[in-house]
N, C-alpha and C. Protein backbone atom coordinates (compact mmCIF):
# COMPACT_ATOMS: atom_id res chain seq x y z
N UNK A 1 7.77 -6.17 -16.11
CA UNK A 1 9.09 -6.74 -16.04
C UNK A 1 9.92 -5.99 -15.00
N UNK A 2 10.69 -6.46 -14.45
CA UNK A 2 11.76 -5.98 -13.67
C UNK A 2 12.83 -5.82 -14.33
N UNK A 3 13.70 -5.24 -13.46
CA UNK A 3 15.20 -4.44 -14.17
C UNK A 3 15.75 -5.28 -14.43
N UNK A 4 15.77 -6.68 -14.20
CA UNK A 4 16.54 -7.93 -14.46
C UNK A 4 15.82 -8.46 -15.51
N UNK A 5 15.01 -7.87 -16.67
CA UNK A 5 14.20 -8.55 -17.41
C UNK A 5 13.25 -9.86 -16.66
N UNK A 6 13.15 -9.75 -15.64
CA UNK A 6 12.12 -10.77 -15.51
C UNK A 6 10.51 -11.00 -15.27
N UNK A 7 10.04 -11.69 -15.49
CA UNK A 7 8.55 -11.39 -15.53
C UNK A 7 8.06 -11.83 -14.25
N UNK A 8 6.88 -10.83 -13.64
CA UNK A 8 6.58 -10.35 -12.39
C UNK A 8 5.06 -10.98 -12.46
N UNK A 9 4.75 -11.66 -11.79
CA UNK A 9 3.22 -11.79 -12.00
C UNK A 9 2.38 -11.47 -10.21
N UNK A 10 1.37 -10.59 -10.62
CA UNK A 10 0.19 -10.24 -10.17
C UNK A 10 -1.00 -10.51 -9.47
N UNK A 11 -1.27 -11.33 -10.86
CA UNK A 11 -2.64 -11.86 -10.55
C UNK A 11 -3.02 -12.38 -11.94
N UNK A 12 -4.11 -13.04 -12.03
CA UNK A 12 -4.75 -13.42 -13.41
C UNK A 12 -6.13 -12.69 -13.88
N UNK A 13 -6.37 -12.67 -14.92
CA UNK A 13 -8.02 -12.02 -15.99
C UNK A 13 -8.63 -12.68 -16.29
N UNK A 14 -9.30 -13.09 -15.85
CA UNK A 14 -10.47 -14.33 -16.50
C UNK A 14 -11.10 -13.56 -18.23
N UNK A 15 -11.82 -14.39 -18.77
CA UNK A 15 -12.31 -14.03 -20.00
C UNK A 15 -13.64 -13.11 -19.66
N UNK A 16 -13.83 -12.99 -18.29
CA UNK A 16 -14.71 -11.97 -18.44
C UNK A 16 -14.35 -10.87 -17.64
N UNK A 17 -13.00 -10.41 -17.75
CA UNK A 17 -12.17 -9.47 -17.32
C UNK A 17 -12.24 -9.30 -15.55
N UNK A 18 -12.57 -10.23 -15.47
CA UNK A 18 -12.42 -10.65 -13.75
C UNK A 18 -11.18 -10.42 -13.38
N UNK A 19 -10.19 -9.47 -12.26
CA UNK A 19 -9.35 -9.79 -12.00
C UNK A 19 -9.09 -10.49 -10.71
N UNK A 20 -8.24 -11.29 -10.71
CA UNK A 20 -7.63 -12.33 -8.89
C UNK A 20 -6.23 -12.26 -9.11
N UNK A 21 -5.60 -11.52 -7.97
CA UNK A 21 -4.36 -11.27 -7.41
C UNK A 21 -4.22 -12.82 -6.56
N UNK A 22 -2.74 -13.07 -6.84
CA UNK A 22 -2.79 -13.75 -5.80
C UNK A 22 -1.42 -13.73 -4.80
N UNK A 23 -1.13 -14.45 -3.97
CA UNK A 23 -0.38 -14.20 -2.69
C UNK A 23 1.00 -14.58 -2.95
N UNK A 24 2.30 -14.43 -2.53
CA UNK A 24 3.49 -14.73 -2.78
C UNK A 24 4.01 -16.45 -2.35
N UNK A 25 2.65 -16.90 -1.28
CA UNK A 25 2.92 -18.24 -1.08
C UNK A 25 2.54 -19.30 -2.63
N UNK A 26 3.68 -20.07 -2.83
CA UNK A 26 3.95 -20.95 -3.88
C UNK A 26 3.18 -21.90 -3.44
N UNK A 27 2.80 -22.61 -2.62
CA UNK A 27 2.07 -23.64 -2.74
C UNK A 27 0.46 -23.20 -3.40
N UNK A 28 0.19 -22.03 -2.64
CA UNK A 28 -1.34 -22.12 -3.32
C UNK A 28 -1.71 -21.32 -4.43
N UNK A 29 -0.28 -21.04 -5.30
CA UNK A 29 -0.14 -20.47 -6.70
C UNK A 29 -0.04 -21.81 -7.13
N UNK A 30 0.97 -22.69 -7.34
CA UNK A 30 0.60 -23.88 -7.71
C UNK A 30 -0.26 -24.99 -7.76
N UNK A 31 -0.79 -24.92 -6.50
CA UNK A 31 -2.15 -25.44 -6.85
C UNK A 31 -3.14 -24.95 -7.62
N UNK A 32 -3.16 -23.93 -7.53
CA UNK A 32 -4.70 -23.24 -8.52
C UNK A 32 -3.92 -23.73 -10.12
N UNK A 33 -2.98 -22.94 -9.95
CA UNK A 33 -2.52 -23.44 -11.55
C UNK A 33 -2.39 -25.30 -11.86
N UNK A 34 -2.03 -25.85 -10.83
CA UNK A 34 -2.14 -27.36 -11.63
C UNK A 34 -4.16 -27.47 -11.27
N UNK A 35 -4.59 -27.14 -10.85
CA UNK A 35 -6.21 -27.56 -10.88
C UNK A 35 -6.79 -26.71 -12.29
N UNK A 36 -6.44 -25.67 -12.53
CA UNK A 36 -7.02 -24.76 -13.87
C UNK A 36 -6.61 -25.18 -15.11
N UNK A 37 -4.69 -25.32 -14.97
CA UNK A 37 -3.78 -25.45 -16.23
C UNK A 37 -3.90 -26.90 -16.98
N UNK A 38 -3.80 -27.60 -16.05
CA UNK A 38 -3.66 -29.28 -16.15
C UNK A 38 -5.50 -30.21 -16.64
N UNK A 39 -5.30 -30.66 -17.91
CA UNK A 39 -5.87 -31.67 -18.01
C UNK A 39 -6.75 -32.44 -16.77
N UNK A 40 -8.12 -32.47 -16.71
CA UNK A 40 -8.47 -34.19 -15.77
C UNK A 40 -7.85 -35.42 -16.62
N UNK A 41 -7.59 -36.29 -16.04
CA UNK A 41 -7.57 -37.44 -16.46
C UNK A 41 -8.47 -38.30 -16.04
C-alpha cells in the first residue's frame, strides 16, 4: 500500500508460485486481465 492507502500492484503468482511483473502500460495490463479474468463466451 502506499501512504495514500492505496493498493500498488506488481505483478501476479500463478498457483504454481510463478511470478510475472508487469509494465505500467494499461493497455496490456488490461488485456491480459480481460483474456485470464473474463469468461469465453
Amino acid at each position: 500500500m502506499t501512504a495514500q492507502d492505496q493498493w500498488t500492484i506488481k505483478g501476479f503468482i500463478d498457483t504454481y508460485k510463478n511470478i510475472y511483473t508487469i509494465s505500467n502500460d494499461t493497455k496490456i495490463v488490461s488485456k491480459i486481465l480481460e483474456i485470464h479474468l473474463f469468461p469465453k463466451i
